[in-house]
PDB file of N, CA and C in Angstrom:
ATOM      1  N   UNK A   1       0.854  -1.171   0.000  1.00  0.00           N
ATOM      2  CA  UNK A   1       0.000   0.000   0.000  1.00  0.00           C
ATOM      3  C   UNK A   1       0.903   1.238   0.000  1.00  0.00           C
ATOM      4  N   UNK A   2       0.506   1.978  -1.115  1.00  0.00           N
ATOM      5  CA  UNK A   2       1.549   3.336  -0.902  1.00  0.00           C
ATOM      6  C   UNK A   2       0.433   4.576  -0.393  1.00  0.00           C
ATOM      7  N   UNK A   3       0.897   5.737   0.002  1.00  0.00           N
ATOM      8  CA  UNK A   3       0.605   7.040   0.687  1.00  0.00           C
ATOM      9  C   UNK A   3       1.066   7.734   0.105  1.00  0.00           C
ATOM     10  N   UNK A   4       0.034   9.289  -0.754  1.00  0.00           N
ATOM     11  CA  UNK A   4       0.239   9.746  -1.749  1.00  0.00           C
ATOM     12  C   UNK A   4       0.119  10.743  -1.011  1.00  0.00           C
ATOM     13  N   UNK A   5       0.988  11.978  -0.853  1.00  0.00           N
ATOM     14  CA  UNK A   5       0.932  13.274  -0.375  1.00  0.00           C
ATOM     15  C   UNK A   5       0.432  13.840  -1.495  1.00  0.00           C
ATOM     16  N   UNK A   6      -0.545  14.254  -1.543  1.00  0.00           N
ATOM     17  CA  UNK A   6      -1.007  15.126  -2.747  1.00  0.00           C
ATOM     18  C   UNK A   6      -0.370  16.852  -2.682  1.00  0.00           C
ATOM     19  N   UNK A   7      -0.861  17.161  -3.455  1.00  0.00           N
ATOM     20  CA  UNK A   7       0.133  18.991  -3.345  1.00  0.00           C
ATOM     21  C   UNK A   7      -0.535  19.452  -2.024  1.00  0.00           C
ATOM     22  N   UNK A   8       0.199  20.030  -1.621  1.00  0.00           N
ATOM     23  CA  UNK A   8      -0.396  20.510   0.051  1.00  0.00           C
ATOM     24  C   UNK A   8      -0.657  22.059  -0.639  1.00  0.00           C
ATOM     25  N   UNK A   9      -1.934  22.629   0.314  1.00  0.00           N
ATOM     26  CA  UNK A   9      -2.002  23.677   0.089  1.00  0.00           C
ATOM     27  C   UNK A   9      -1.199  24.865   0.417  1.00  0.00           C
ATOM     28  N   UNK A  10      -0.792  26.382  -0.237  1.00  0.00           N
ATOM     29  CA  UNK A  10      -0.161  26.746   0.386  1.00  0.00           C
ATOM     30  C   UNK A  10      -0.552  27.943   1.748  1.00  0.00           C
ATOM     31  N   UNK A  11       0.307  27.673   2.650  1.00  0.00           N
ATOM     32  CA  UNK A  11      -0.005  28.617   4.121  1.00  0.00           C
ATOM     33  C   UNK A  11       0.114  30.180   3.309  1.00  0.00           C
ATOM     34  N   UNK A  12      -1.046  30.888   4.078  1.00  0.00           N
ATOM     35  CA  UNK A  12      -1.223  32.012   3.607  1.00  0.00           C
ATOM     36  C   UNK A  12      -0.433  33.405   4.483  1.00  0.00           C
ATOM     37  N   UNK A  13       0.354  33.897   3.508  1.00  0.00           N
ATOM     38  CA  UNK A  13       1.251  34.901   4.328  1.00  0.00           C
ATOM     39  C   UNK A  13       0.726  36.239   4.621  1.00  0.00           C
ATOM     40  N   UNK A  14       0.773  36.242   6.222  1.00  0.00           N
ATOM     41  CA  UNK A  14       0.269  38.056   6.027  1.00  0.00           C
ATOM     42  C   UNK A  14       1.224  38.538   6.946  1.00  0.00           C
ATOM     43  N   UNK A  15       1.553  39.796   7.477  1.00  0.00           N
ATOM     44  CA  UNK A  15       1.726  40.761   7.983  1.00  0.00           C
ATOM     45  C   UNK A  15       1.922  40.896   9.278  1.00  0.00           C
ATOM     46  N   UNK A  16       3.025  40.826  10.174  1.00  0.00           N
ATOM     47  CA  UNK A  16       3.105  39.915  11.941  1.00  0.00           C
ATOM     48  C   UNK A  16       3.912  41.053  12.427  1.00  0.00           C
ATOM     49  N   UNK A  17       3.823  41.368  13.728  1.00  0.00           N
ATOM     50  CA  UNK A  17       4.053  42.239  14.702  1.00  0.00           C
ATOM     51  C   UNK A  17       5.233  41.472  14.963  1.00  0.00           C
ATOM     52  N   UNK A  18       7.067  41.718  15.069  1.00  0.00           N
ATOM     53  CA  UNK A  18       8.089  41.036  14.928  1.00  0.00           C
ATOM     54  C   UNK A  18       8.767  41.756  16.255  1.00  0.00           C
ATOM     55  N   UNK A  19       9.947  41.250  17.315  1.00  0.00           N
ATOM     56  CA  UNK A  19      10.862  41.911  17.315  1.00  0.00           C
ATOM     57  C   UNK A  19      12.120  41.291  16.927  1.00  0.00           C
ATOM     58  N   UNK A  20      12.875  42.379  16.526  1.00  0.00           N
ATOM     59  CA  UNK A  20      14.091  42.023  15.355  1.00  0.00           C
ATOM     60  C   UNK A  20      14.876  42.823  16.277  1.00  0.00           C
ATOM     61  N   UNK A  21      16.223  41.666  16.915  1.00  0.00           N
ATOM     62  CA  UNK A  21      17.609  42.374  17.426  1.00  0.00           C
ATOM     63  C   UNK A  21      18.086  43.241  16.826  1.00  0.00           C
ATOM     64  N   UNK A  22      18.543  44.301  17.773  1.00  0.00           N
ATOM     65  CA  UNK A  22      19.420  45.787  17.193  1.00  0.00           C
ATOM     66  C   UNK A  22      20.935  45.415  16.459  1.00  0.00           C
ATOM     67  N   UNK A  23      21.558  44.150  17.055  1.00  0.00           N
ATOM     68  CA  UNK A  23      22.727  44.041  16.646  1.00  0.00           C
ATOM     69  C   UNK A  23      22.917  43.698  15.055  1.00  0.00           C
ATOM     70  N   UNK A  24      23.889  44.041  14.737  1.00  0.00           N
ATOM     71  CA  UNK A  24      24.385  44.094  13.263  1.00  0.00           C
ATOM     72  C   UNK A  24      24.902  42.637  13.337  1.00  0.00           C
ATOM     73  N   UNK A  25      25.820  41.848  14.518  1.00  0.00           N
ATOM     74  CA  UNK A  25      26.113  40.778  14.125  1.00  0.00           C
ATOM     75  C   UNK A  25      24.766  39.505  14.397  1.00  0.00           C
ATOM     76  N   UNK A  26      23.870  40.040  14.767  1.00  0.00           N
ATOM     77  CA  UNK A  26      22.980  39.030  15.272  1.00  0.00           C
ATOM     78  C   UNK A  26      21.941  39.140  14.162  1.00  0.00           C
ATOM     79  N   UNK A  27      20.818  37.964  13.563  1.00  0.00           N
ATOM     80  CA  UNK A  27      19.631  38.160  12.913  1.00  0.00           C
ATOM     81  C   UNK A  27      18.787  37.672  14.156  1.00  0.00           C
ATOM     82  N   UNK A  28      19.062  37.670  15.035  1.00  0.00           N
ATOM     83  CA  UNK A  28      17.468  36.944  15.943  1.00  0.00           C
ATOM     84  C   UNK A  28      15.885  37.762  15.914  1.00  0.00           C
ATOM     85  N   UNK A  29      14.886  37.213  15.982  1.00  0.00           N
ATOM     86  CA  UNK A  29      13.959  37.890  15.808  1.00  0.00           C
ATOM     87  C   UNK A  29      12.945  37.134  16.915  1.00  0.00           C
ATOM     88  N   UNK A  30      11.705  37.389  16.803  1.00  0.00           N
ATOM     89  CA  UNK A  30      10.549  36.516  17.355  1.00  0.00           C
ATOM     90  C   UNK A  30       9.197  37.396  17.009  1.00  0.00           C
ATOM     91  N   UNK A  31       8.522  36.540  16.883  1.00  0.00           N
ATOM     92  CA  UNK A  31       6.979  37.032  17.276  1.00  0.00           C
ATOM     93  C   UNK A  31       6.487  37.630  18.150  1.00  0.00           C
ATOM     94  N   UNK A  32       5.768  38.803  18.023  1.00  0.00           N
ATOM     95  CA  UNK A  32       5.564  39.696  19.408  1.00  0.00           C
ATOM     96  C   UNK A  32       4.482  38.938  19.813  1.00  0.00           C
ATOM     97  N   UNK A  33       3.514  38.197  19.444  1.00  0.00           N
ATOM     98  CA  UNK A  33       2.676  37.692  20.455  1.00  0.00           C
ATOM     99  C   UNK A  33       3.490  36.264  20.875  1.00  0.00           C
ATOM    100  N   UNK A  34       4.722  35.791  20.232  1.00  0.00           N
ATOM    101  CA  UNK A  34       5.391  34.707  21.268  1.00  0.00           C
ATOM    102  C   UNK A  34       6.204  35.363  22.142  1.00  0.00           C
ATOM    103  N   UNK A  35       5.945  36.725  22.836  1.00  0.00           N
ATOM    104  CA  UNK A  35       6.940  37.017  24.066  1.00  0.00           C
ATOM    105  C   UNK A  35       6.247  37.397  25.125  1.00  0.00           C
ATOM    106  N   UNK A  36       7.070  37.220  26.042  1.00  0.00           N
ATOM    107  CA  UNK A  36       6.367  37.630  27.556  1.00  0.00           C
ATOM    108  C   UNK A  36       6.490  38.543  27.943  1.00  0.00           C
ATOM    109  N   UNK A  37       7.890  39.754  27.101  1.00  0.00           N
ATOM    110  CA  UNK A  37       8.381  40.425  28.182  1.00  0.00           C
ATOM    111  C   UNK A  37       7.344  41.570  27.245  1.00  0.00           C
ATOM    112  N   UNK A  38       7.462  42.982  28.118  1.00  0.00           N
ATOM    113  CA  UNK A  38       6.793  44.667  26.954  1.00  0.00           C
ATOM    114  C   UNK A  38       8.148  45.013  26.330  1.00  0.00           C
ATOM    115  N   UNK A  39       9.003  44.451  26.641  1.00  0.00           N
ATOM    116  CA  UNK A  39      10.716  44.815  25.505  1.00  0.00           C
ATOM    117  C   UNK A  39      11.320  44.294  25.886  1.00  0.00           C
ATOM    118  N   UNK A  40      11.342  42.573  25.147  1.00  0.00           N
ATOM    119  CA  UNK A  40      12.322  41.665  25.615  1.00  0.00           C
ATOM    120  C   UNK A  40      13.427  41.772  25.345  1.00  0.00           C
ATOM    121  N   UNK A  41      14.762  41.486  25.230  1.00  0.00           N
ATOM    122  CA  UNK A  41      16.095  41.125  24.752  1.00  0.00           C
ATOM    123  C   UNK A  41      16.056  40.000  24.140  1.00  0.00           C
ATOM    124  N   UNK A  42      17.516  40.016  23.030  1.00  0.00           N
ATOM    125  CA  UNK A  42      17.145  38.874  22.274  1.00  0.00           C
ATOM    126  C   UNK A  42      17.587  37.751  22.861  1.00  0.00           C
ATOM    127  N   UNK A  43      17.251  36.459  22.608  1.00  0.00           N
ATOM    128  CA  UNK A  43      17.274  35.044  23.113  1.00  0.00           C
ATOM    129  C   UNK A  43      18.465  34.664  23.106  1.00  0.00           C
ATOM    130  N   UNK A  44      19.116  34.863  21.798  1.00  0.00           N
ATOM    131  CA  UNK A  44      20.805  34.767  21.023  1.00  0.00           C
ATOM    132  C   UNK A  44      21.940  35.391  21.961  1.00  0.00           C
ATOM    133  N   UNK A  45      21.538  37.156  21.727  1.00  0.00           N
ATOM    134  CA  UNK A  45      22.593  37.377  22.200  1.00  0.00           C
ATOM    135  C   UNK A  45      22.655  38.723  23.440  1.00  0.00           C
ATOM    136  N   UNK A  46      21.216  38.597  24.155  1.00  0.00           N
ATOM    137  CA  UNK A  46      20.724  39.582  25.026  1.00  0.00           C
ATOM    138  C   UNK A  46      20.741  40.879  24.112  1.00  0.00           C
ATOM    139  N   UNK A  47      21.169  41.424  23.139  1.00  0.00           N
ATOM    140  CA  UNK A  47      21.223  43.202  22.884  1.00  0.00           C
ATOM    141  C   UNK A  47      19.350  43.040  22.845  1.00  0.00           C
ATOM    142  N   UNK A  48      19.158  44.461  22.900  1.00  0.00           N
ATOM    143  CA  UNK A  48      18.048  44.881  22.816  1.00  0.00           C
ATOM    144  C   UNK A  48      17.302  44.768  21.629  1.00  0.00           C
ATOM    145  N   UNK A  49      16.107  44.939  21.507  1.00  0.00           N
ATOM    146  CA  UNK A  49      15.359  44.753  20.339  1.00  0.00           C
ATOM    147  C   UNK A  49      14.062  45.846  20.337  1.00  0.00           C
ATOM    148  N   UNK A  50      13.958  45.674  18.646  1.00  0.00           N
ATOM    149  CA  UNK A  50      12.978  47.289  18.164  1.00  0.00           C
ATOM    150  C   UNK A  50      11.830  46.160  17.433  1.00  0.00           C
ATOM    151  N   UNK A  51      10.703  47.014  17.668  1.00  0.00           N
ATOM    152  CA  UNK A  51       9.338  46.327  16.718  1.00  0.00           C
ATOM    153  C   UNK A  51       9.917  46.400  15.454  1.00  0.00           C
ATOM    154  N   UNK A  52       9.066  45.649  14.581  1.00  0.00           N
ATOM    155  CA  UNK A  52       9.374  45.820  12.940  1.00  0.00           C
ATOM    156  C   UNK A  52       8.380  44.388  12.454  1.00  0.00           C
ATOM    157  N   UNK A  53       7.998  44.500  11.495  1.00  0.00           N
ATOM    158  CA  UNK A  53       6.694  43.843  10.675  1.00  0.00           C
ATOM    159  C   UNK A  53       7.475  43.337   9.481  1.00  0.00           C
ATOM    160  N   UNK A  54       6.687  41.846   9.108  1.00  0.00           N
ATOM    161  CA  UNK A  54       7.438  40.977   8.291  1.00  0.00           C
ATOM    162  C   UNK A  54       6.799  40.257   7.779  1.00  0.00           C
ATOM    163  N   UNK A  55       6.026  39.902   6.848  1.00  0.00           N
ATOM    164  CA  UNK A  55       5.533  38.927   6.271  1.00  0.00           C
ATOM    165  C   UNK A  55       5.902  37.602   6.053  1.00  0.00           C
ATOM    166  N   UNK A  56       5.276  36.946   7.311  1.00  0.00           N
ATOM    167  CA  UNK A  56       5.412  35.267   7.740  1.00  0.00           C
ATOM    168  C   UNK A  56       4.184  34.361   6.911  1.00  0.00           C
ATOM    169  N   UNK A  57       4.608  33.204   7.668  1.00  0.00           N
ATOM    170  CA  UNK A  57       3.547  32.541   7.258  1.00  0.00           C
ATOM    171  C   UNK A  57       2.548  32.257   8.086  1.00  0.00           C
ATOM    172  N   UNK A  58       1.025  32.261   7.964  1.00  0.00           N
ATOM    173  CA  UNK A  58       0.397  32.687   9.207  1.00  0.00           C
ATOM    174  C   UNK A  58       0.496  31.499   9.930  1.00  0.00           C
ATOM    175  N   UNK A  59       0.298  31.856  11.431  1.00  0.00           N
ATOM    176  CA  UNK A  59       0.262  30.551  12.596  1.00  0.00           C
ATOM    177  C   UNK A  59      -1.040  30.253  12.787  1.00  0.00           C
ATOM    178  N   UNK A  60      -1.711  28.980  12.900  1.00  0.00           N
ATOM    179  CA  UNK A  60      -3.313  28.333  12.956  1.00  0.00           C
ATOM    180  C   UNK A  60      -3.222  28.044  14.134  1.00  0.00           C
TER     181      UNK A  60
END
């Protein structure tokens, strides 16, 4: 018996509330509704972090 993945549909991208590390050597980012803190630091490398918007793929 085989299992046929048929074409999966694709996830629809919109428009997400981000924070994106200040550092030049760092890319870390996250989802502002995945944080706890009102201005977290980044996970990577503690520097601070600024809002900024990014077109993800949406979360269900």
């Amino acid at each position: 018996m085989s299992f046929s993945r048929g074409p999966k549909e694709p996830v629809p991208e919109i428009e997400t509330n981000v924070w994106s590390c200040t550092s030049d050597e760092c890319q870390g980012w996250m989802r502002e509704s995945y944080s706890f803190e009102e201005e977290p630091s980044c996970p990577l490398c503690q520097s601070s972090m600024e809002h900024e918007v990014r077109v993800l793929p949406e979360m269900r």
